[in-house]
C-alpha atoms as a PDB file:
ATOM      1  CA  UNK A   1      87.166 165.469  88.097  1.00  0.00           C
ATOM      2  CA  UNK A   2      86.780 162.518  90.479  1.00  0.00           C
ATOM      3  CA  UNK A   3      85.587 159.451  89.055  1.00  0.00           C
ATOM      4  CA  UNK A   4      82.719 157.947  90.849  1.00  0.00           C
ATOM      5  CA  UNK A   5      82.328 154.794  92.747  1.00  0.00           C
ATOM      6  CA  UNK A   6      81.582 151.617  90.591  1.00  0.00           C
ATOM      7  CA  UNK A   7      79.103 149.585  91.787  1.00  0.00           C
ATOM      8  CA  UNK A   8      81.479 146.587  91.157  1.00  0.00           C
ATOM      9  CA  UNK A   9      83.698 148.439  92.975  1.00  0.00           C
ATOM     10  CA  UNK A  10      81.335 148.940  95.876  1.00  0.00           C
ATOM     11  CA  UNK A  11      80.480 145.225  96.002  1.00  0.00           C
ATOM     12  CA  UNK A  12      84.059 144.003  96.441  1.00  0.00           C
ATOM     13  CA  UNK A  13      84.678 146.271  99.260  1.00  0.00           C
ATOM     14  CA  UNK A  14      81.337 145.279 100.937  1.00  0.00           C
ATOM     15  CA  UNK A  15      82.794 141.484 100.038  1.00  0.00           C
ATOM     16  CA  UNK A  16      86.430 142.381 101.504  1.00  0.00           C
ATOM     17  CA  UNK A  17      84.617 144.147 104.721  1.00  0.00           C
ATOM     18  CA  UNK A  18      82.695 141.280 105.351  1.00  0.00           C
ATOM     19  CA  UNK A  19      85.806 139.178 104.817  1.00  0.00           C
ATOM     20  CA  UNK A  20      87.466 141.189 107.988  1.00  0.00           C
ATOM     21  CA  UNK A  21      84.444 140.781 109.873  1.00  0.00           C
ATOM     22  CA  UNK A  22      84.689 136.424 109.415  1.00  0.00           C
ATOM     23  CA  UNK A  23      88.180 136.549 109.784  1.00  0.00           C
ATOM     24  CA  UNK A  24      87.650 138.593 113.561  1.00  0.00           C
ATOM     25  CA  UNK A  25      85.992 135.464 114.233  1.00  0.00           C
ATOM     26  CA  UNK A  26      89.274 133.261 113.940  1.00  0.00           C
ATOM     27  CA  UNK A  27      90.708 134.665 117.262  1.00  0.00           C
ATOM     28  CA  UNK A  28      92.677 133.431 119.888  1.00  0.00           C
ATOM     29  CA  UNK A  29      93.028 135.940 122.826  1.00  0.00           C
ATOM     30  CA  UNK A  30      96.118 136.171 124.843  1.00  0.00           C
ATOM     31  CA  UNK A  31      96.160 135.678 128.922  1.00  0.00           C
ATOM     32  CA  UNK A  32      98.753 138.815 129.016  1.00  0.00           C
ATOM     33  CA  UNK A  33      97.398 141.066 126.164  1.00  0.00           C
ATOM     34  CA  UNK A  34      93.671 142.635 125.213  1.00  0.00           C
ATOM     35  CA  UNK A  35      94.535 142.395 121.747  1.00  0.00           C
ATOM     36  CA  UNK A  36      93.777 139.158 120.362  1.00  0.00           C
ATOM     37  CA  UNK A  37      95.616 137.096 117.416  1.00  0.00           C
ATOM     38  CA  UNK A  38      93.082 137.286 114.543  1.00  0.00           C
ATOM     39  CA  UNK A  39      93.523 136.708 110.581  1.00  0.00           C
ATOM     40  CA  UNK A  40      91.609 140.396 110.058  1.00  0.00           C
ATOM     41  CA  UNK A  41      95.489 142.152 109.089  1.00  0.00           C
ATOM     42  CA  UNK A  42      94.874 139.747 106.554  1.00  0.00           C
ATOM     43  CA  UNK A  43      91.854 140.986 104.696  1.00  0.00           C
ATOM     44  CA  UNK A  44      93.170 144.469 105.182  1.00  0.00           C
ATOM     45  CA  UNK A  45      96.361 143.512 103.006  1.00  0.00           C
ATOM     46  CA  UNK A  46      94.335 141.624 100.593  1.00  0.00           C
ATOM     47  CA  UNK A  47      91.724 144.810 100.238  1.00  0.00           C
ATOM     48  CA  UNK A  48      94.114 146.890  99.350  1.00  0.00           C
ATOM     49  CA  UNK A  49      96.561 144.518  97.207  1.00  0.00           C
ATOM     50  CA  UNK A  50      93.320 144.053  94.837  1.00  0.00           C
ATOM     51  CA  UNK A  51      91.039 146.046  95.069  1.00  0.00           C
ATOM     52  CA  UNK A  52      93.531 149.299  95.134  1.00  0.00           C
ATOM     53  CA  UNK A  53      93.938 152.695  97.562  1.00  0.00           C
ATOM     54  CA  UNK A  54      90.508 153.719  96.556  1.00  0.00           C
ATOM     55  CA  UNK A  55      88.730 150.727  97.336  1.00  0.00           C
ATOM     56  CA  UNK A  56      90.764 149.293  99.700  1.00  0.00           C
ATOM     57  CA  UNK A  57      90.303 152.191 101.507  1.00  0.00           C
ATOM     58  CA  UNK A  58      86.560 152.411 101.234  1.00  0.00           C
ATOM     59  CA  UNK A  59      85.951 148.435 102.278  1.00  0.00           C
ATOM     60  CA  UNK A  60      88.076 149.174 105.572  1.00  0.00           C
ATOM     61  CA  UNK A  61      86.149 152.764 106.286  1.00  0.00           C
ATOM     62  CA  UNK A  62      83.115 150.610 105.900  1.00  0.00           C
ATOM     63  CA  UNK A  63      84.054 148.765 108.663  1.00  0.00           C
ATOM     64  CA  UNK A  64      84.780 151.749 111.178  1.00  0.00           C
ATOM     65  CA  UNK A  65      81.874 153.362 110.114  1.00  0.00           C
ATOM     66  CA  UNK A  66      79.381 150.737 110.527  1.00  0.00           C
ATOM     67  CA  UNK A  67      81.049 149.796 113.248  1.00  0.00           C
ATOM     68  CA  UNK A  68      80.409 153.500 114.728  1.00  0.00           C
ATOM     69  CA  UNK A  69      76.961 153.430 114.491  1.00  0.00           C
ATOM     70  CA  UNK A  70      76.581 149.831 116.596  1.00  0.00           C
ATOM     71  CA  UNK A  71      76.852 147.049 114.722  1.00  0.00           C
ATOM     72  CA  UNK A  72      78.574 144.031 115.921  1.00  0.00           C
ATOM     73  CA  UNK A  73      81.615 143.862 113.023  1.00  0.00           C
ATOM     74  CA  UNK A  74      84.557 143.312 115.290  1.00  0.00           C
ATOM     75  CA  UNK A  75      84.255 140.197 117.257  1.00  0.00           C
ATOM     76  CA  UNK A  76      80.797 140.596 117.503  1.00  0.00           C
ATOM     77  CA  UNK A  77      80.973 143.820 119.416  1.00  0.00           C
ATOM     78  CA  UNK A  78      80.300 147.384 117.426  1.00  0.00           C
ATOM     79  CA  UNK A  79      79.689 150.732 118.666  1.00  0.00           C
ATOM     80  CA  UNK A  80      81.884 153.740 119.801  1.00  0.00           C
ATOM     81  CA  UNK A  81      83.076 152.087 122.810  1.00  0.00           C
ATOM     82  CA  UNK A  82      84.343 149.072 120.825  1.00  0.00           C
ATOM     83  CA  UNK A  83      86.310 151.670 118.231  1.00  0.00           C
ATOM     84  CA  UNK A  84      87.662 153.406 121.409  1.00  0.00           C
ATOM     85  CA  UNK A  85      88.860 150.451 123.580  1.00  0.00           C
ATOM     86  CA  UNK A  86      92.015 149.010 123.851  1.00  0.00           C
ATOM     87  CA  UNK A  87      92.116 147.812 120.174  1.00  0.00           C
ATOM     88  CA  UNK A  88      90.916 150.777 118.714  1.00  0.00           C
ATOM     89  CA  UNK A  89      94.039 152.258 117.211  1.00  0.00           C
ATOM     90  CA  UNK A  90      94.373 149.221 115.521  1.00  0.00           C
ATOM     91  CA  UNK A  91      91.263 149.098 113.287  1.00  0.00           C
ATOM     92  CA  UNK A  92      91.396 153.227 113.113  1.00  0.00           C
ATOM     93  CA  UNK A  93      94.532 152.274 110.694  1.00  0.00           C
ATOM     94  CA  UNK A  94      93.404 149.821 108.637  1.00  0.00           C
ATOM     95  CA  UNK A  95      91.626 152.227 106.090  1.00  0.00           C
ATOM     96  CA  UNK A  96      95.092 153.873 105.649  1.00  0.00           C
ATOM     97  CA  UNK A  97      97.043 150.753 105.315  1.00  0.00           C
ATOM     98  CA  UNK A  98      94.747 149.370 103.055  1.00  0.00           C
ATOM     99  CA  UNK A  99      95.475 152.469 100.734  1.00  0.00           C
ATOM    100  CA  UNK A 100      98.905 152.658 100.925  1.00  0.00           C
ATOM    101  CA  UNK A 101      99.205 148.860  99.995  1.00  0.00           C
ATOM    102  CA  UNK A 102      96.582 149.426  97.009  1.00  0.00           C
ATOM    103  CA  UNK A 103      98.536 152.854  95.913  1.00  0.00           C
ATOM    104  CA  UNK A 104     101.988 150.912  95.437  1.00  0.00           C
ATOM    105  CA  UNK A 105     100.191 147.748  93.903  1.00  0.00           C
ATOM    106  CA  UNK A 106      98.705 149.207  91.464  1.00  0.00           C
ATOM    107  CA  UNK A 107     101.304 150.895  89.741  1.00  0.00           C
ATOM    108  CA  UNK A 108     103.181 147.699  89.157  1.00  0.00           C
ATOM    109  CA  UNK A 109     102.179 146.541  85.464  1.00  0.00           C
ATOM    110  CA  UNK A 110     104.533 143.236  85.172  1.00  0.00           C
ATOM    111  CA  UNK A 111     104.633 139.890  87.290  1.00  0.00           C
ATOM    112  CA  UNK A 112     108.045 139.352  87.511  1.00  0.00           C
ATOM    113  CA  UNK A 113     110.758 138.569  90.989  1.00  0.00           C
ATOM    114  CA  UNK A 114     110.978 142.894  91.272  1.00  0.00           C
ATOM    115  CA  UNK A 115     107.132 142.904  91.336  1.00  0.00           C
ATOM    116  CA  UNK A 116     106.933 140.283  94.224  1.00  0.00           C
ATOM    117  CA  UNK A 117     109.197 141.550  95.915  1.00  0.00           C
ATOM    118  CA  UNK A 118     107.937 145.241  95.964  1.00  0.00           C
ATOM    119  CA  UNK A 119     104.500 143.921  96.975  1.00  0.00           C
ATOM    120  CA  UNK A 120     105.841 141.733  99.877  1.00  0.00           C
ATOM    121  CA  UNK A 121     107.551 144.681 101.441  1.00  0.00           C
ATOM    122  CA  UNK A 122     104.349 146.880 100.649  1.00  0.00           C
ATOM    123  CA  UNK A 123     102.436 144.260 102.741  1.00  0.00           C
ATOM    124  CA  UNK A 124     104.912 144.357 105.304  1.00  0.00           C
ATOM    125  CA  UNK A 125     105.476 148.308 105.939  1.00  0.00           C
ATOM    126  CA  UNK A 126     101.352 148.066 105.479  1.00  0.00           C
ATOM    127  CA  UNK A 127     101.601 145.882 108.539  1.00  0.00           C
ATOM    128  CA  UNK A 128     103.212 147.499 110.435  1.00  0.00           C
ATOM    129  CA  UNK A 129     101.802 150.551 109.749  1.00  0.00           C
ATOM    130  CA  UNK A 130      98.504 149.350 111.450  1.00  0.00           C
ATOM    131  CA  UNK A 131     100.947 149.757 114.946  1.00  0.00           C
ATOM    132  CA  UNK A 132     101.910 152.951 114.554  1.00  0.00           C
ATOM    133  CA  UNK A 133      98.468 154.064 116.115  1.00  0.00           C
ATOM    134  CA  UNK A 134      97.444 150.394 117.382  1.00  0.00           C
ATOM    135  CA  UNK A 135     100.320 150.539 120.114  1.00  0.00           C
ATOM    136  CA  UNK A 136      99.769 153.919 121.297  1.00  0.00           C
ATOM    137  CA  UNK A 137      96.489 153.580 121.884  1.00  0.00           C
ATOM    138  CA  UNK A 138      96.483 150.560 123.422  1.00  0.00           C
ATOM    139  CA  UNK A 139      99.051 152.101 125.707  1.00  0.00           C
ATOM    140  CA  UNK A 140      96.563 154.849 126.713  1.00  0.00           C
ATOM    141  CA  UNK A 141      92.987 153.183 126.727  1.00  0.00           C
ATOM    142  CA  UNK A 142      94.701 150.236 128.511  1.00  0.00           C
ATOM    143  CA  UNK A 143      96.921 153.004 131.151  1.00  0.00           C
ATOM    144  CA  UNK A 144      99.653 150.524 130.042  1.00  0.00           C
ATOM    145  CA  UNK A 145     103.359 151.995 129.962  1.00  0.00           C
ATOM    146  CA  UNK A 146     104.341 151.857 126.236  1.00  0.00           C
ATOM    147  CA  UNK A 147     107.194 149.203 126.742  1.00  0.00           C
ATOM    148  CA  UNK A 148     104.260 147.286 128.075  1.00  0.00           C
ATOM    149  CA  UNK A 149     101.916 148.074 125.346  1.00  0.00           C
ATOM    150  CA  UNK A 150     104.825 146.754 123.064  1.00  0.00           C
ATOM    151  CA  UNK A 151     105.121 143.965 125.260  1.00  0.00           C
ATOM    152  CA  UNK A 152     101.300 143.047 125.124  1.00  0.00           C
ATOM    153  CA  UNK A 153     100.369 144.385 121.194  1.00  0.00           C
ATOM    154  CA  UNK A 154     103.249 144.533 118.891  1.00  0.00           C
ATOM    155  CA  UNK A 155     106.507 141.638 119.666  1.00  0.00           C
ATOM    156  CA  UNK A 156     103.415 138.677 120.189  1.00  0.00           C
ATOM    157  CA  UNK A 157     102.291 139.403 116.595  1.00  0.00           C
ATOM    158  CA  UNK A 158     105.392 140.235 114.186  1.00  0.00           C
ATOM    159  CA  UNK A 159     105.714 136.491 113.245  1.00  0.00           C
ATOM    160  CA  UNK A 160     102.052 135.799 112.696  1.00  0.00           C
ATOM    161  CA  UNK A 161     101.716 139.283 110.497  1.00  0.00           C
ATOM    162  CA  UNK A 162     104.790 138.335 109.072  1.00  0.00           C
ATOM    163  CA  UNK A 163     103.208 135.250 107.595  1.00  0.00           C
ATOM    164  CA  UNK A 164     100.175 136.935 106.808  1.00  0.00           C
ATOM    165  CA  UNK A 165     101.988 139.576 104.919  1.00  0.00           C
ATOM    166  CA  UNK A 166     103.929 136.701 103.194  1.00  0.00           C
ATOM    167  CA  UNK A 167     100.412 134.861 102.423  1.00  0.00           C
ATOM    168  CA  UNK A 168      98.588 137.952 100.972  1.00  0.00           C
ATOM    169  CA  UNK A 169     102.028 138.555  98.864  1.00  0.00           C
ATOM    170  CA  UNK A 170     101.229 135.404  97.344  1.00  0.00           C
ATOM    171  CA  UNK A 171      97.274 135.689  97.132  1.00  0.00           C
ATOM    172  CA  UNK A 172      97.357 139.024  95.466  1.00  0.00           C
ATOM    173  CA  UNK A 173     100.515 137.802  92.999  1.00  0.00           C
ATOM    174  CA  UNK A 174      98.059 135.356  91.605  1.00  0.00           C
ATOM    175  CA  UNK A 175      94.824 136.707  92.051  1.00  0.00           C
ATOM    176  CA  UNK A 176      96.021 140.141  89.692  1.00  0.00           C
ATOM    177  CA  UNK A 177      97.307 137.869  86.999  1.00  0.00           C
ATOM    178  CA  UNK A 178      93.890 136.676  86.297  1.00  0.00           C
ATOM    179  CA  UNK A 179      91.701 139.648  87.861  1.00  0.00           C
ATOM    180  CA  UNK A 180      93.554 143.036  87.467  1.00  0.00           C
ATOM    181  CA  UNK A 181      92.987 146.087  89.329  1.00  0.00           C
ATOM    182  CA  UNK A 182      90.604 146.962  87.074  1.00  0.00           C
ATOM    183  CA  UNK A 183      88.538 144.187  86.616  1.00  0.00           C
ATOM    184  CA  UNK A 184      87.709 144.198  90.043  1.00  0.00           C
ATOM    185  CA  UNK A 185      86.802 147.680  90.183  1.00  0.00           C
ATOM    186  CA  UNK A 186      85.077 148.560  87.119  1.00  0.00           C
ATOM    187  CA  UNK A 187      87.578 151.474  85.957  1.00  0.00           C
ATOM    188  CA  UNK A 188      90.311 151.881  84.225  1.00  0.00           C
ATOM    189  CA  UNK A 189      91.308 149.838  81.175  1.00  0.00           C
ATOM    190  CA  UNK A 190      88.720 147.166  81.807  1.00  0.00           C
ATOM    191  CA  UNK A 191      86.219 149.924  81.830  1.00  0.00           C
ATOM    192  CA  UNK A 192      87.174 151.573  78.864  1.00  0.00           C
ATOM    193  CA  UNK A 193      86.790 147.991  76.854  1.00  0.00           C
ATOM    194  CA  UNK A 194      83.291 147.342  78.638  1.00  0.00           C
ATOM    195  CA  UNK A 195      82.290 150.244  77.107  1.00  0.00           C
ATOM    196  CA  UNK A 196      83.295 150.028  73.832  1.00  0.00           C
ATOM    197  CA  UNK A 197      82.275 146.199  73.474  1.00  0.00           C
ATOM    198  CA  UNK A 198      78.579 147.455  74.471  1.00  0.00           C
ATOM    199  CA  UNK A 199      78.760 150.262  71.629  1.00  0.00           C
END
């Protein structure tokens, strides 16, 4: 039987949505390209690296959903139009990368050089996962050519989401040593001691 949401759990994603939505605001568009340089990959790797697949995944959904029903989340626009424009592909993966990242995160129970390493190439694939559908759709919403679409939404950004991958690697290394999966959450292990400390 499914477990069911945590309200601890619930307030971290509303805290790691609301993180994306700040970080839109750090944007610096580009003459040749629609898509914009923004630090939002960069919530979307930390959402999933701590809060996990089911979390991370719910904080991102959060985002497309309100984001659906017209309010201003992504650089102060919101509605269907936004989630269907140019950069649309983009945010419809971040729910997805977010889980992927939190899946493979969360099984990892040391801190060692293999840990690290497994979570910096996590972050990466998770990375570029979000162009898998970002560059695509750009392609069609923009009637760009997909070299062009490459040209204008993926080769401008590997460095930057390179370095963001590299960054959350190193947030999320250090953040789980001190607040674990579960702690964060409100299930699992932590849980489980909650629980019996209150009895």
């Amino acid at each position: 039987m499914a477990q069911a949401l945590s309200l601890r759990g619930v307030a971290f994603s509303a805290l790691f949505a609301a993180l994306v939505v700040v970080f839109g605001y750090v944007s610096i568009p580009l003459a040749f390209s629609p898509v914009p340089v923004t630090l939002q990959t960069l919530a979307v790797l930390l959402a999933g690296g701590l809060l996990g697949a089911r979390y991370g995944f719910f904080s991102m959904m959060l985002i497309i959903v309100l984001t659906a029903l017209g309010m201003p989340l992504l650089q102060g626009k919101g509605g269907l139009s936004t989630l269907l424009g140019p950069t649309g592909g983009y945010v419809i993966m971040w729910p997805f990368a977010a889980m992927l990242i939190g899946f493979v995160v969360s099984k990892l129970r040391s801190n060692n050089t293999a840990a690290f390493l497994t979570i910096l190439l996590t972050m990466a694939f998770g990375s570029l996962l979000i162009f898998v559908t970002g560059v695509p759709w750009l392609a069609y919403a923009a009637d760009l050519s997909f070299s062009k679409a490459l040209a204008g939404g993926f080769y401008p950004f590997i460095i930057g989401d390179a370095l963001k991958a590299i960054a959350a690697t190193v947030i999320t290394a250090a953040v789980r040593q001190v607040f674990p999966l579960e702690r964060l959450t409100g299930h699992g292990h932590y849980a489980v001691r909650q629980q019996t400390v209150s009895k």
